[in-house]
C-alpha atoms as a PDB file:
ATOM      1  CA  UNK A   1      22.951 -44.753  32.675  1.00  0.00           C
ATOM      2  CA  UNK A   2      20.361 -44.753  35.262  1.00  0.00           C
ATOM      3  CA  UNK A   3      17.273 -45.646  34.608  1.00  0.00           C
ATOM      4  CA  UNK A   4      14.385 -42.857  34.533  1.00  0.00           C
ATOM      5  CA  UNK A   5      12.483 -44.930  36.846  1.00  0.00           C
ATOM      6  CA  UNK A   6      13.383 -48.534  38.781  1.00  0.00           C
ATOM      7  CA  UNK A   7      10.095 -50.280  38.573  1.00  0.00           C
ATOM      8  CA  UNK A   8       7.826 -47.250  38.580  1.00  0.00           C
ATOM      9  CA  UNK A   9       9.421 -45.653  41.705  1.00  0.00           C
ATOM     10  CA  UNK A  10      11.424 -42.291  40.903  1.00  0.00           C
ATOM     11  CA  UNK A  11      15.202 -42.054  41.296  1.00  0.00           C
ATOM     12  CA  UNK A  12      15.386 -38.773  42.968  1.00  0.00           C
ATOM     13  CA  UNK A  13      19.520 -38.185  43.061  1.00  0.00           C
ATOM     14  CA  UNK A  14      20.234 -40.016  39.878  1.00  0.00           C
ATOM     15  CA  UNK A  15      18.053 -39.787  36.900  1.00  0.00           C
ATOM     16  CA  UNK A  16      18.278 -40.282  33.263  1.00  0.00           C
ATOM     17  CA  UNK A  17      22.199 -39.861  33.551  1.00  0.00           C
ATOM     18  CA  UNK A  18      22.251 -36.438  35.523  1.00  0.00           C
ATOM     19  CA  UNK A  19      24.434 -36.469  38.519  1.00  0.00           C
ATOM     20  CA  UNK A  20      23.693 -34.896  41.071  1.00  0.00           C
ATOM     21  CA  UNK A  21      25.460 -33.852  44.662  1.00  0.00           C
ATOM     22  CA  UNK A  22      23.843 -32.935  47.942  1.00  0.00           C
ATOM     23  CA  UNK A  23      25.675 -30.143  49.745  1.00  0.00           C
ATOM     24  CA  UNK A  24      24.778 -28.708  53.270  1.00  0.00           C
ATOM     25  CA  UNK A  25      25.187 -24.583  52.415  1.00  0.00           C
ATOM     26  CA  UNK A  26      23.945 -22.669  55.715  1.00  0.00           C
ATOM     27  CA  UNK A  27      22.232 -25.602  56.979  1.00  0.00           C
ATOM     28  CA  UNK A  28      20.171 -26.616  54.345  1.00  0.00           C
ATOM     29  CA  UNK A  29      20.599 -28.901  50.837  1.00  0.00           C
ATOM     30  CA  UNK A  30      21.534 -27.409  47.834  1.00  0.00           C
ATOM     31  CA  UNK A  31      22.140 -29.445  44.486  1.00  0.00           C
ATOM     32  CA  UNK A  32      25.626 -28.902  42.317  1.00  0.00           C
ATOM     33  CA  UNK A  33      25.371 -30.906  38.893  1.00  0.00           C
ATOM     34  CA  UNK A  34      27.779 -32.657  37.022  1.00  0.00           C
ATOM     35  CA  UNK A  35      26.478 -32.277  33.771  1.00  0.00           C
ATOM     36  CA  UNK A  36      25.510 -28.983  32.255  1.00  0.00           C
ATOM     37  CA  UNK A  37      21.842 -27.283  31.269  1.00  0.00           C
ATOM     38  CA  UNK A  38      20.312 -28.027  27.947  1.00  0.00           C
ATOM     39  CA  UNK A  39      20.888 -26.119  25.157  1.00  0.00           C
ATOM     40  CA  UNK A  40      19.170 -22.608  25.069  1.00  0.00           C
ATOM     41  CA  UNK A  41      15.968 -22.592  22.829  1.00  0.00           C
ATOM     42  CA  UNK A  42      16.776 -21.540  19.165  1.00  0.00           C
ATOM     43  CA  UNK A  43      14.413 -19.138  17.591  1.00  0.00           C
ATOM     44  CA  UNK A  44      13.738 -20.564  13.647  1.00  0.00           C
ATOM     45  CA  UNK A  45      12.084 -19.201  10.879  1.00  0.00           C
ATOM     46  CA  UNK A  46       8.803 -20.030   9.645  1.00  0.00           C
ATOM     47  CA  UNK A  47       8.349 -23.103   7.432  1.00  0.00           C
ATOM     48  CA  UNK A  48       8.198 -21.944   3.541  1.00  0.00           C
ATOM     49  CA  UNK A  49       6.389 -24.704   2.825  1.00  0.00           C
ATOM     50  CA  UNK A  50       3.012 -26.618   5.107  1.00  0.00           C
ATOM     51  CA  UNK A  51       0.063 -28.335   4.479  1.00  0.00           C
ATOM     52  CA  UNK A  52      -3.086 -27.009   3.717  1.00  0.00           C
ATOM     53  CA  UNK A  53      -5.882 -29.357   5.413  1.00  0.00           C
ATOM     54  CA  UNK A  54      -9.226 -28.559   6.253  1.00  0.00           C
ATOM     55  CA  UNK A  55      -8.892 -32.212   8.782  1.00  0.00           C
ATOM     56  CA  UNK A  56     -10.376 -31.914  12.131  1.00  0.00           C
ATOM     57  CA  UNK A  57      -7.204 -34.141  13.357  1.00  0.00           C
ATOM     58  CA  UNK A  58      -4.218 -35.207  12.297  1.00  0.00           C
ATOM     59  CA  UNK A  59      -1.261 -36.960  14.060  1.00  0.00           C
ATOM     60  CA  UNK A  60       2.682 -35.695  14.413  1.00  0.00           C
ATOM     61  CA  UNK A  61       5.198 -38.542  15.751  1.00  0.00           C
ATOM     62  CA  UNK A  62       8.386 -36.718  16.648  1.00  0.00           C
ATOM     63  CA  UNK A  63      11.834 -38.019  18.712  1.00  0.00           C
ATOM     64  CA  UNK A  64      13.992 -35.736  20.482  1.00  0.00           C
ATOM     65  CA  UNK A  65      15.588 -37.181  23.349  1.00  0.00           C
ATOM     66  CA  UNK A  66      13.710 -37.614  26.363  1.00  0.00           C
ATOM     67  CA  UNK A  67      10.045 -38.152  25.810  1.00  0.00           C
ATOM     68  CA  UNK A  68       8.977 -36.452  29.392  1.00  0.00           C
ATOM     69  CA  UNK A  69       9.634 -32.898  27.823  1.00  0.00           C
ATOM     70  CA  UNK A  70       8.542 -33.495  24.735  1.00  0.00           C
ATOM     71  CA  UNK A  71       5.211 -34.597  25.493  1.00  0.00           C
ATOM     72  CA  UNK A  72       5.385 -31.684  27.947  1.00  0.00           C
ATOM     73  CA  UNK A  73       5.889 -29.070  25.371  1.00  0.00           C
ATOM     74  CA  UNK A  74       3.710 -29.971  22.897  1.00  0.00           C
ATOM     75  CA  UNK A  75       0.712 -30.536  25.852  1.00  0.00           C
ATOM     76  CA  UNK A  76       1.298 -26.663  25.711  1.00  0.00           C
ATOM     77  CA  UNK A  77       0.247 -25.869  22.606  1.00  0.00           C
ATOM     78  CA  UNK A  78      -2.852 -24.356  21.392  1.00  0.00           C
ATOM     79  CA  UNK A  79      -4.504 -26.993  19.306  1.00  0.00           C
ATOM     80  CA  UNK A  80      -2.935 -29.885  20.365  1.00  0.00           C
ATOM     81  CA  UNK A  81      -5.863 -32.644  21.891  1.00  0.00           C
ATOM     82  CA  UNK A  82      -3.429 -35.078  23.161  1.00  0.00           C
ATOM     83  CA  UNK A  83       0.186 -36.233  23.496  1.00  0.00           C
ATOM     84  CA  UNK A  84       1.099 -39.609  24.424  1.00  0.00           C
ATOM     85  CA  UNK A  85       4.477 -40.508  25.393  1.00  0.00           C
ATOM     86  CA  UNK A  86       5.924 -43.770  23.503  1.00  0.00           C
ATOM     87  CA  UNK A  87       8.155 -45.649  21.546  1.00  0.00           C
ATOM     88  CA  UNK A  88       8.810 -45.451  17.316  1.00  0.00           C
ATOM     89  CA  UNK A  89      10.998 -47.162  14.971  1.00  0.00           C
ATOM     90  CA  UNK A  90      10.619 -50.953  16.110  1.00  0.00           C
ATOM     91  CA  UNK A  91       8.475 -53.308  16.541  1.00  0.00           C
ATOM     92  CA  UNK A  92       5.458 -54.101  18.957  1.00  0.00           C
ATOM     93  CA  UNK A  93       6.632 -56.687  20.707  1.00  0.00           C
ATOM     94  CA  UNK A  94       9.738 -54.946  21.584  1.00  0.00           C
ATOM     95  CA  UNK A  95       7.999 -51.257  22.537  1.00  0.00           C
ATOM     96  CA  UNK A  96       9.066 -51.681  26.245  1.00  0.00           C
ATOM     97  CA  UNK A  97      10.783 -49.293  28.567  1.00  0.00           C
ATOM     98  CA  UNK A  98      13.277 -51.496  29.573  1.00  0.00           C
ATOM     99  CA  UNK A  99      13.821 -53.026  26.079  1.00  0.00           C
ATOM    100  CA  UNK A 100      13.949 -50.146  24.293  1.00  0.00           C
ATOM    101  CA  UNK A 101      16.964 -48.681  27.186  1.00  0.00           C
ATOM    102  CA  UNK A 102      19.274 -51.110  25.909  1.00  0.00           C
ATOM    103  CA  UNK A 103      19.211 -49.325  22.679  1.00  0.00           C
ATOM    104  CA  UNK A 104      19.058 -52.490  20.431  1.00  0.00           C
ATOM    105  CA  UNK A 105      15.426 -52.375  19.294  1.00  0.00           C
ATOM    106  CA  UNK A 106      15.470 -49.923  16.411  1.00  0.00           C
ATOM    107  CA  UNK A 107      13.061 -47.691  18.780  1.00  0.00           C
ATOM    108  CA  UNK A 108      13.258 -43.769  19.649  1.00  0.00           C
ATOM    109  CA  UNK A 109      11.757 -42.487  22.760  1.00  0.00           C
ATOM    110  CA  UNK A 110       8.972 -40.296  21.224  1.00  0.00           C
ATOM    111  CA  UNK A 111       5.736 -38.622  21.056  1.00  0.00           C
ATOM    112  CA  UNK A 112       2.581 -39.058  19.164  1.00  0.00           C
ATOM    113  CA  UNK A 113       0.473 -35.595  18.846  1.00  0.00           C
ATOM    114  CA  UNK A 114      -3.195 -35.486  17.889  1.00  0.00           C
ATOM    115  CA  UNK A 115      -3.969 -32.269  16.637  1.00  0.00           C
ATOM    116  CA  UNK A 116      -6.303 -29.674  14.586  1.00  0.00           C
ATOM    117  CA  UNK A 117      -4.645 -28.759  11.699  1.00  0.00           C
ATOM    118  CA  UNK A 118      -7.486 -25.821  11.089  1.00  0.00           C
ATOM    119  CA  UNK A 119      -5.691 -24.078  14.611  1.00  0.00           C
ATOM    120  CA  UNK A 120      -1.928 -25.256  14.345  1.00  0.00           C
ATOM    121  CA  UNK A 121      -0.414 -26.675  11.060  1.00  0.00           C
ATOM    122  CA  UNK A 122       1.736 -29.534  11.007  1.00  0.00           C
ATOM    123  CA  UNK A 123       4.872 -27.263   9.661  1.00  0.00           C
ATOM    124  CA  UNK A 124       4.313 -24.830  13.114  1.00  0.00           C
ATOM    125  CA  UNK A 125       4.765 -27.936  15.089  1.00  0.00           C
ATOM    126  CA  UNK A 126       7.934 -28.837  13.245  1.00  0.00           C
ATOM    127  CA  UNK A 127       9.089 -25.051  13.971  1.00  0.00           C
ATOM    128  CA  UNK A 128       8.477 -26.014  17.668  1.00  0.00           C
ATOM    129  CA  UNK A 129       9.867 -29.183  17.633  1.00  0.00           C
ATOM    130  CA  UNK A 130      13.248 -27.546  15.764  1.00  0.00           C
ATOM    131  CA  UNK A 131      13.671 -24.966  17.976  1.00  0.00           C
ATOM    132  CA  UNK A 132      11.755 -25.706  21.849  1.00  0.00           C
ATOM    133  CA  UNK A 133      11.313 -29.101  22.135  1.00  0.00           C
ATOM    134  CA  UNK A 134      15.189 -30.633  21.414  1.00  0.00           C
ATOM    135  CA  UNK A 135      18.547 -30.056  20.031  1.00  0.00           C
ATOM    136  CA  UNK A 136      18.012 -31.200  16.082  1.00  0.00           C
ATOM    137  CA  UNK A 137      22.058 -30.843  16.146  1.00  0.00           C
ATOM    138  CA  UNK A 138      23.228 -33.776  18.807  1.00  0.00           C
ATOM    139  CA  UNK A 139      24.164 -36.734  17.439  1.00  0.00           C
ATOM    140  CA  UNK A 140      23.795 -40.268  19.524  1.00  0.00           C
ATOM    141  CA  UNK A 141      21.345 -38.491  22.150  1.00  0.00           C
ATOM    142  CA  UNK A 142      20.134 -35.299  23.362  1.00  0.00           C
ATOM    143  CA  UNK A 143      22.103 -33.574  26.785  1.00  0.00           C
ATOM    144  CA  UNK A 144      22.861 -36.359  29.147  1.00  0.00           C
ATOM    145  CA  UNK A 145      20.833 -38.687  27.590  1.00  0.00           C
ATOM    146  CA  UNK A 146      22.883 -41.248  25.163  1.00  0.00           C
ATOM    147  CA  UNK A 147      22.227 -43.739  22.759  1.00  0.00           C
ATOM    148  CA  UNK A 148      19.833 -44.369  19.702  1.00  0.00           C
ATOM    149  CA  UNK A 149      16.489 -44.477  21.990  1.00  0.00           C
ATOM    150  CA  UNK A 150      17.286 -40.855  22.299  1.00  0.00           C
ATOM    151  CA  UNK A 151      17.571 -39.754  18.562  1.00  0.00           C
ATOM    152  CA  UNK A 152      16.359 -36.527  17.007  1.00  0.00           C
ATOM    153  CA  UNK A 153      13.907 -38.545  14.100  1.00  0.00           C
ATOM    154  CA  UNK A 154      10.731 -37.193  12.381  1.00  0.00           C
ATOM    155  CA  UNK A 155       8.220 -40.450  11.649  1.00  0.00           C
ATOM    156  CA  UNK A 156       5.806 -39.275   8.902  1.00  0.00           C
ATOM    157  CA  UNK A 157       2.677 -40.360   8.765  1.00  0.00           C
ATOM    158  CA  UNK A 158       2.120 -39.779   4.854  1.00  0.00           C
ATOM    159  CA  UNK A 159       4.349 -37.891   1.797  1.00  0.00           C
ATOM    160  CA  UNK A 160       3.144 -34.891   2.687  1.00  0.00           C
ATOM    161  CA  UNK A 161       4.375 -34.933   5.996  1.00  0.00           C
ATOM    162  CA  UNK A 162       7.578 -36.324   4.780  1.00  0.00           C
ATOM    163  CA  UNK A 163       8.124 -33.715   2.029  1.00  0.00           C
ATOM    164  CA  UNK A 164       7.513 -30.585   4.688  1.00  0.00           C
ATOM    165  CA  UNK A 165       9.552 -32.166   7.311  1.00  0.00           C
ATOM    166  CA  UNK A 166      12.579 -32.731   4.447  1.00  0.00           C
ATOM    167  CA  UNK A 167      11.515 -29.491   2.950  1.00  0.00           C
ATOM    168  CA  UNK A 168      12.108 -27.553   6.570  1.00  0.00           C
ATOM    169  CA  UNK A 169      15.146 -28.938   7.218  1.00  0.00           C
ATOM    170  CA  UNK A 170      17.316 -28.220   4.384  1.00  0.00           C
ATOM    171  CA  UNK A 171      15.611 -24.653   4.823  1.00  0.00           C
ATOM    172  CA  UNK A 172      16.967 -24.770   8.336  1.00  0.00           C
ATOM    173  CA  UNK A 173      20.508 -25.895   6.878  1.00  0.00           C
ATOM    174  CA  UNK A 174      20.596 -23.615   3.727  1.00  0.00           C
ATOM    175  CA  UNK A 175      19.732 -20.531   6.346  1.00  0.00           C
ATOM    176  CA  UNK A 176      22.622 -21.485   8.690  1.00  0.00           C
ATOM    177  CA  UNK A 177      20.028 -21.577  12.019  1.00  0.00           C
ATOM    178  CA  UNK A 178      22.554 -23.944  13.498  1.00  0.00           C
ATOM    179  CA  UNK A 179      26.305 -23.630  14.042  1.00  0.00           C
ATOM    180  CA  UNK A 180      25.944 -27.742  12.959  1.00  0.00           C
ATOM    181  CA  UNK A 181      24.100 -29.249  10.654  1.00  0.00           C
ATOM    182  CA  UNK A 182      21.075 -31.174  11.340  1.00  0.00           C
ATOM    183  CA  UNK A 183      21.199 -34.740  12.816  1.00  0.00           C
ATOM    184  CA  UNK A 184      17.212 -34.805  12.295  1.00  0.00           C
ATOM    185  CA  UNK A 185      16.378 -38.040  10.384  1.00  0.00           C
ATOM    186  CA  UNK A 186      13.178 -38.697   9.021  1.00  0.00           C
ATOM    187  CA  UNK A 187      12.151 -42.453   9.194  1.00  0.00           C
ATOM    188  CA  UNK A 188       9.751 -44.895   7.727  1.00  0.00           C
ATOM    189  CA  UNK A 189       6.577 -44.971  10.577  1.00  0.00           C
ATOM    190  CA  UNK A 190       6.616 -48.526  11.549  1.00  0.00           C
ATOM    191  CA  UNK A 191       4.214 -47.797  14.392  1.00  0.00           C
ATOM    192  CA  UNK A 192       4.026 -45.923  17.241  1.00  0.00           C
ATOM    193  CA  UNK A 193       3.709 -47.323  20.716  1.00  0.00           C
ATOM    194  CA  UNK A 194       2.241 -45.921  23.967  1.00  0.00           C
ATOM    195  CA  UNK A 195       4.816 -46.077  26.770  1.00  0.00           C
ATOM    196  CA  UNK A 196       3.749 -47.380  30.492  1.00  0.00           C
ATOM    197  CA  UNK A 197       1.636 -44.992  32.042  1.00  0.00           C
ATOM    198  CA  UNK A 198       3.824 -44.079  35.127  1.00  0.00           C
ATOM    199  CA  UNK A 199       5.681 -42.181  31.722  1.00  0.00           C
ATOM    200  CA  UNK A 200       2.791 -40.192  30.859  1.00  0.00           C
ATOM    201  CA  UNK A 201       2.309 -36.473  32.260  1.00  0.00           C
ATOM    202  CA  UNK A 202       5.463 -36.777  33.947  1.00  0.00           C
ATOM    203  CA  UNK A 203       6.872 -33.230  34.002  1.00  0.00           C
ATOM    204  CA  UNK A 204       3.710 -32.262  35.093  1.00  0.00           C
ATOM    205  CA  UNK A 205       3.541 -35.171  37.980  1.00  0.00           C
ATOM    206  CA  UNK A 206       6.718 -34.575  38.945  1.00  0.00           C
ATOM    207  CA  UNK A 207       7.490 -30.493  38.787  1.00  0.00           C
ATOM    208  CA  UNK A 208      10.227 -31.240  41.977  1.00  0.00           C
ATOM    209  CA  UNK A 209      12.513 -33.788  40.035  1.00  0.00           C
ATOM    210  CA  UNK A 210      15.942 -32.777  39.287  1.00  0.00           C
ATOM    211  CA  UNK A 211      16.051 -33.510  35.790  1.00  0.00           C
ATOM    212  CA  UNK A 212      12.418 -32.381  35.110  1.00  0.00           C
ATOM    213  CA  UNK A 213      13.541 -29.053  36.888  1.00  0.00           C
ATOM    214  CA  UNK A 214      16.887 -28.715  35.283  1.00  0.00           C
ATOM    215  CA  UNK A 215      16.175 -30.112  31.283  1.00  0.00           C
ATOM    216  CA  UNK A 216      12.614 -30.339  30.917  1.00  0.00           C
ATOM    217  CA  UNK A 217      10.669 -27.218  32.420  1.00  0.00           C
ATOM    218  CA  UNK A 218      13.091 -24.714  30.517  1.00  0.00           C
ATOM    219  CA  UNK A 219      11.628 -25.846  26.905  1.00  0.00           C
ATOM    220  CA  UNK A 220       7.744 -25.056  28.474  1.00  0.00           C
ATOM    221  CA  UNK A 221       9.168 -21.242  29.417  1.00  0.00           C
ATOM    222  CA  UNK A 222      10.722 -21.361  25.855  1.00  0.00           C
ATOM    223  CA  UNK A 223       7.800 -22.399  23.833  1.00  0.00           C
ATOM    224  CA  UNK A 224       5.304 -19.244  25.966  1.00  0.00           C
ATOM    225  CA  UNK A 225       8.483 -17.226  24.665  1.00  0.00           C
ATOM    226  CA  UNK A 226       8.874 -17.649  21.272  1.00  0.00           C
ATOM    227  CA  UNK A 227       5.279 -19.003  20.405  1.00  0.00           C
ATOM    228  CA  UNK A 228       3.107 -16.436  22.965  1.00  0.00           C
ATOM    229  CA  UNK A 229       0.720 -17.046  20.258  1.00  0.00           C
ATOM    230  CA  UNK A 230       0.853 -20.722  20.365  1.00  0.00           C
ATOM    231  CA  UNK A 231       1.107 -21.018  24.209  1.00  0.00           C
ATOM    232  CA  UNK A 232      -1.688 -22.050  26.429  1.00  0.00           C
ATOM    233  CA  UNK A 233      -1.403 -22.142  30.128  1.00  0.00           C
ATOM    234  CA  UNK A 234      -2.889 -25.125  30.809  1.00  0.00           C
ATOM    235  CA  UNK A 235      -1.651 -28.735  29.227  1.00  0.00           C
ATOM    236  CA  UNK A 236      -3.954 -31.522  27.756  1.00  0.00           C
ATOM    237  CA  UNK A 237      -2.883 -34.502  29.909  1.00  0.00           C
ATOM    238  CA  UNK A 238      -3.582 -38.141  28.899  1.00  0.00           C
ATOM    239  CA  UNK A 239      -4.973 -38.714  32.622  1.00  0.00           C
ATOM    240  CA  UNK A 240      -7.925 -35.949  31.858  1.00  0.00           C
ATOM    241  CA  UNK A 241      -8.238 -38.332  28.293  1.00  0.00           C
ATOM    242  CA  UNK A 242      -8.352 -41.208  29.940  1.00  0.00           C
ATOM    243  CA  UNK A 243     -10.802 -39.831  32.937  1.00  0.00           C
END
């Protein structure tokens, strides 16, 4: 599998396993892939069962495959303050890019969302998550993305985080949402990790790059389509955190 990036430059024909050919059609390029689209967005029902908080902010840490759309979703929503991109699961000295590729470090590619609970409850973010963000169903990676870096896994941050996320998906299951069950785990939060920062606000420094085009910018035109409510035009990026 290619690597997203090769030492912070972009791999514009070959990225994150998507092939990609080049073909002159009435004298200009057109690209034919190898691999096929995402999964469509899966509208889910709304979580029986959330936490009541009267918090200011709270944190989410959610895997689902590639962290670029992820973070780009979720940078969407309407009380969401910040998404960093990053690694879970493993340990500290390990949380590296290239470490974590080799899929031996017990980390998932994932995303750490500060939020206010008072404007979007954990359990709507889960109902995101389930249905926009990833494909809970894949098992061993999401799309053209393989391995255990790319694993659909919920990290609570507390029991009562664990018990809605646990709670939401056997009510996802016992519904029959999906025409598979679940491959959603829900692990012990070791941690979480903020990945380089050429990783950060990717889809939205990148809008031109095949995968980001073809896998990633779909799930932001899902979310304004099945949470209108929950959509906001304009993303909270790290860079405008860190300015």
């Amino acid at each position: 599998m290619a690597d997203k990036q090769q030492h912070g430059r972009r791999v514009p024909v070959f990225a994150r396993g998507v092939f990609v050919t080049l073909a002159l059609v009435g004298g200009g390029l057109t690209l034919a892939l190898d691999e096929p689209a995402a999964q469509e967005a899966k509208p889910v029902p709304r979580v029986l069962h959330d936490i009541a908080s009267t918090e200011t902010s709270q944190t989410a840490v959610l895997a689902g495959g590639c962290f670029w759309g992820v973070q780009a979703v979720f940078q969407h929503v309407v009380g969401v303050a910040g998404v960093r991109a990053g690694y879970a699961g493993g340990s500290a000295e390990r949380a590296t890019y290239e470490q974590t590729e080799t899929g031996t470090t017990g980390h998932a590619e994932a995303v750490e969302i500060t939020y206010d609970p008072r404007q979007v409850s954990y359990g709507r973010l889960l109902e995101i998550y389930f249905s926009v963000a990833h494909d809970p169903t894949q098992v061993g990676g999401q799309g053209p993305d393989r391995g255990p870096q790319y694993r659909s896994a919920i990290f609570p941050r507390d029991e009562k985080q664990a018990k809605v996320a646990s709670g939401y998906i056997a009510q996802l299951n016992a519904a029959g949402v999906f025409s598979r069950p679940i491959a959603t785990t829900i692990e012990q939060a070791k941690g979480f990790y903020q990945a380089e920062a050429y990783h950060q606000d990717y889809v939205y420094n990148n809008p031109g790059q095949p995968y980001v085009v073809i896998y990633e910018q779909p799930k932001i035109g899902a979310l304004r389509h099945l949470f209108p409510s929950l959509y906001r035009e304009k993303p909270v990026l790290v860079a405008d955190s860190a300015s």
